[in-house]
N, C-alpha and C. Protein backbone atom coordinates (compact mmCIF):
# COMPACT_ATOMS: atom_id res chain seq x y z
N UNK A 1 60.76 127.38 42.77
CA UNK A 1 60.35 127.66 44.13
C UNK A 1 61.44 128.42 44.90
N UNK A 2 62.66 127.93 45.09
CA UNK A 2 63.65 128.63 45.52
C UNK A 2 64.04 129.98 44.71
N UNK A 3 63.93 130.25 43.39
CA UNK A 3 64.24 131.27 42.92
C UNK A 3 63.25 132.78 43.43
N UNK A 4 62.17 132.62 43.95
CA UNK A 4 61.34 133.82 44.62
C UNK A 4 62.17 134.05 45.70
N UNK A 5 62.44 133.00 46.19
CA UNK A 5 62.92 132.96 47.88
C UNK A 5 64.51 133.88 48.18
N UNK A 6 65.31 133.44 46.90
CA UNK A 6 66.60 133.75 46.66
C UNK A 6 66.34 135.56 46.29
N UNK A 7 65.57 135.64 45.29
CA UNK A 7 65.59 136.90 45.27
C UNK A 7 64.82 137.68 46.37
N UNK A 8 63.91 137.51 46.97
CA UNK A 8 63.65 138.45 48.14
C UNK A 8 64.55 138.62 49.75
N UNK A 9 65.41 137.60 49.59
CA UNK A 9 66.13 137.71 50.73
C UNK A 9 67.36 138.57 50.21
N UNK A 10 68.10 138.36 48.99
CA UNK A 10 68.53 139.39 48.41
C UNK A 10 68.07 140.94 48.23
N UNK A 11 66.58 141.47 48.12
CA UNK A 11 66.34 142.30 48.02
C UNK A 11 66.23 143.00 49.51
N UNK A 12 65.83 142.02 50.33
CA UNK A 12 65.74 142.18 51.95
C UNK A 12 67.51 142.77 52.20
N UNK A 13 68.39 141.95 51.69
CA UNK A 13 69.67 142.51 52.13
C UNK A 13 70.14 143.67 51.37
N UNK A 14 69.75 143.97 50.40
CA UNK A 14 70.19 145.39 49.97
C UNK A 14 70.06 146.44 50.56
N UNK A 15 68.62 146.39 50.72
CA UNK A 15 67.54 147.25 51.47
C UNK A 15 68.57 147.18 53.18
N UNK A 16 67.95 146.38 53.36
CA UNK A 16 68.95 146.43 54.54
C UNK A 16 70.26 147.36 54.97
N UNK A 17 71.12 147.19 53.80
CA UNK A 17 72.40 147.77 54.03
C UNK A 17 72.27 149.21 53.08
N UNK A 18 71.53 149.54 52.13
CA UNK A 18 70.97 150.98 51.87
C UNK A 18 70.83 151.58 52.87
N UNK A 19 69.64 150.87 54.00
CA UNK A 19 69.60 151.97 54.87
C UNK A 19 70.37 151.78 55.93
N UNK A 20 71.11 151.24 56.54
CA UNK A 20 72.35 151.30 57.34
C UNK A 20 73.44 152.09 56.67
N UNK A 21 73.60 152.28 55.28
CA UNK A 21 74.65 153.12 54.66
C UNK A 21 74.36 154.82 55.11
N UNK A 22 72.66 154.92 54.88
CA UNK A 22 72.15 156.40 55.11
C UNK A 22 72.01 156.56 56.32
N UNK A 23 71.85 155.61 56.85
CA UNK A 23 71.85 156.36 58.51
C UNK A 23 73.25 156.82 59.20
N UNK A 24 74.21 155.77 58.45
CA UNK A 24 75.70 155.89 58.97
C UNK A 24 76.35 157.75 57.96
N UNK A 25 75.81 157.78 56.62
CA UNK A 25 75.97 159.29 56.66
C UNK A 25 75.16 160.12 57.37
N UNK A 26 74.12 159.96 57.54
CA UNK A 26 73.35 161.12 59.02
C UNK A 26 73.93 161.06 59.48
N UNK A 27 74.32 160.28 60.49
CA UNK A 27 75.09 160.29 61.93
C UNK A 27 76.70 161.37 61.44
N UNK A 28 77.20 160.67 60.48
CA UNK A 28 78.31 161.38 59.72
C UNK A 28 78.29 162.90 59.96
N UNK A 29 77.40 163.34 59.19
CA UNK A 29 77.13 164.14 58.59
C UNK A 29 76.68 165.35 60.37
N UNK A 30 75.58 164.51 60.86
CA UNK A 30 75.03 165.43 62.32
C UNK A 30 76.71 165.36 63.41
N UNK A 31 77.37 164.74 62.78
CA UNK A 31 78.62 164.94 63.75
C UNK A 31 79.83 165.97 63.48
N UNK A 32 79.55 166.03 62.31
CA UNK A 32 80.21 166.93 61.52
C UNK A 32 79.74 168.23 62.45
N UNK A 33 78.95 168.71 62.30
CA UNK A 33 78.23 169.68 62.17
C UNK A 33 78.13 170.36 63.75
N UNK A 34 78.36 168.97 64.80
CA UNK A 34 78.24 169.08 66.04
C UNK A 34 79.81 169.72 66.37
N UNK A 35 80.61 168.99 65.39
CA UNK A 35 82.25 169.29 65.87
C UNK A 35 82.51 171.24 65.36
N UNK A 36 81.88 170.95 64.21
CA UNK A 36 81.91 172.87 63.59
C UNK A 36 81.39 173.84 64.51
N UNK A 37 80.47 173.50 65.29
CA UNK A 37 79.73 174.47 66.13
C UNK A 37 80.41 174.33 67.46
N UNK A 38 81.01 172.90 67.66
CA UNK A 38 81.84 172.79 69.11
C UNK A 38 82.90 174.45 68.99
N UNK A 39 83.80 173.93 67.44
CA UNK A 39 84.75 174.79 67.28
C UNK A 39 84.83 176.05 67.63
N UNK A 40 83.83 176.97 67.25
CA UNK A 40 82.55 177.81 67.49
C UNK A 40 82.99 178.40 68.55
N UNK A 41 82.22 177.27 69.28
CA UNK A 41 81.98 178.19 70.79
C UNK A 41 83.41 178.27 71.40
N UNK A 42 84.85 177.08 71.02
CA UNK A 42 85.47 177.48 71.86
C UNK A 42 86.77 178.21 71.44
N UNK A 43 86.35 178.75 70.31
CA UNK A 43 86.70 179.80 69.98
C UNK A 43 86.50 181.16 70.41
N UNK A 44 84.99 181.22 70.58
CA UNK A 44 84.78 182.46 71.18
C UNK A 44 85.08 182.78 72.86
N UNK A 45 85.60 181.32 73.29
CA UNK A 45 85.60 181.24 74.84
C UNK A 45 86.86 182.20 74.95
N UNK A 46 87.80 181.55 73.86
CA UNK A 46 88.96 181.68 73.71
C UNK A 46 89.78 183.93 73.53
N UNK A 47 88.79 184.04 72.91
CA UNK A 47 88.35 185.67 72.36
C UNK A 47 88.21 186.17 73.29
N UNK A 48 87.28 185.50 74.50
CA UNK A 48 86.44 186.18 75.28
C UNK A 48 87.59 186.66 76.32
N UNK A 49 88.55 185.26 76.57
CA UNK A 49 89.38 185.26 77.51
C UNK A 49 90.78 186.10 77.44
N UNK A 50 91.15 186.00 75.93
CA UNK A 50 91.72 186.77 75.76
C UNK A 50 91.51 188.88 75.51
N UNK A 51 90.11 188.74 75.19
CA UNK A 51 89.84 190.03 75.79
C UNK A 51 89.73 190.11 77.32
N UNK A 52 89.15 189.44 78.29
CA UNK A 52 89.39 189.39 79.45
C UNK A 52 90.69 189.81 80.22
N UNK A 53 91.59 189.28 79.54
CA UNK A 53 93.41 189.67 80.32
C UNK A 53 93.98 190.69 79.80
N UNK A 54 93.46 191.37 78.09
CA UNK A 54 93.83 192.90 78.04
C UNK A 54 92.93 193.54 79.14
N UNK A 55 91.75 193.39 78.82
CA UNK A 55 91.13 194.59 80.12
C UNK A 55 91.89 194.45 81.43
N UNK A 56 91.60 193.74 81.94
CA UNK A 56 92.77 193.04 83.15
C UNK A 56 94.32 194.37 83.50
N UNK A 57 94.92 193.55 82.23
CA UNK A 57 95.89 194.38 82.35
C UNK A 57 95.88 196.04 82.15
N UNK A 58 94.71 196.62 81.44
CA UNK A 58 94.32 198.29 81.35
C UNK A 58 93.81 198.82 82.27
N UNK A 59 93.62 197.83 83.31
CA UNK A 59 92.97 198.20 84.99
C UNK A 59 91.50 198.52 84.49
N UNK A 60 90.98 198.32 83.31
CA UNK A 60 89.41 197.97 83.44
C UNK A 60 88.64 196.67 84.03
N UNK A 61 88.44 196.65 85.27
CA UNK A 61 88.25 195.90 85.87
C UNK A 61 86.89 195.17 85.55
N UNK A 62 85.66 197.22 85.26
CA UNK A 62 84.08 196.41 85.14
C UNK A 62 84.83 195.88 83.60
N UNK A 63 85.22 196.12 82.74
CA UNK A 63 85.54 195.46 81.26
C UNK A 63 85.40 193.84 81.30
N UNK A 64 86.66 194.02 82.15
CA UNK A 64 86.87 192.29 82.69
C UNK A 64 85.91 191.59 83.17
N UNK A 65 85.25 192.19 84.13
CA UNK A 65 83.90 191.59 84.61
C UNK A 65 82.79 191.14 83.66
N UNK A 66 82.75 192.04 82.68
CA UNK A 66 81.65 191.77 81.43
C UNK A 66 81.64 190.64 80.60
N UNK A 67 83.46 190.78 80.33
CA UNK A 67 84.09 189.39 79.75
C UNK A 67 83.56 188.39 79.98
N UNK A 68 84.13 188.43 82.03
CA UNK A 68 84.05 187.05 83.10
C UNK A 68 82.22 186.46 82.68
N UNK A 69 81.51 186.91 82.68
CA UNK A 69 80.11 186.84 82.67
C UNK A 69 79.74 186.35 81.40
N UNK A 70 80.01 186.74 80.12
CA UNK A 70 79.69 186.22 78.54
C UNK A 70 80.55 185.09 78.50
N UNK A 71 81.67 185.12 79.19
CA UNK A 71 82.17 183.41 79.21
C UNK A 71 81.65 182.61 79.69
N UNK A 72 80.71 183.12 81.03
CA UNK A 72 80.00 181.97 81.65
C UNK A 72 78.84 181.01 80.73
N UNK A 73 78.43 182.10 80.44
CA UNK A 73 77.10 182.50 79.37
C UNK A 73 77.64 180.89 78.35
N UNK A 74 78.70 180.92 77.57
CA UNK A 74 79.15 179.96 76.77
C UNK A 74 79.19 178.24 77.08
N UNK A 75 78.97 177.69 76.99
CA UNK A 75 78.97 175.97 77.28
C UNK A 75 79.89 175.59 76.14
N UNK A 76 81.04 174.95 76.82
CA UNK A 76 81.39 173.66 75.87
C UNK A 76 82.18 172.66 76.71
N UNK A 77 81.30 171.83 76.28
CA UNK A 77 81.30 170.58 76.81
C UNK A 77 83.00 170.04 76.61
């Protein structure tokens, strides 16, 4: 009688922690992926800005302006 009982609560806990293992690599995995694309953008903020202060300094002012504007354009949180 106890031996059905023993094994399905066992099988209940495998199961259990199988899928708490796969959800904990999703999450892993979608964070990963969130940090690569963070990198991304603030990299290009970074490009943007530093093209921003050559124009700057070449007295292209609309240049700079174009910059100022595609940086806005960028989000990072």
């Amino acid at each position: 009688m106890t031996d059905p009982l023993v094994a399905s609560a066992l099988l209940g806990a495998s199961m259990t922690v199988s899928i708490g293992c796969a959800k904990l690599m999703s999450w892993l995995l979608d964070r990963h992926d969130y940090i690569a694309s963070q990198r991304s953008r603030e990299a290009q903020v970074i490009a943007l800005a530093k093209a921003e202060i050559a124009a700057t300094k070449r007295g292209d002012l609309l240049a700079a302006a174009r910059f100022a504007e595609q940086q806005e354009g960028i989000h990072v949180p």
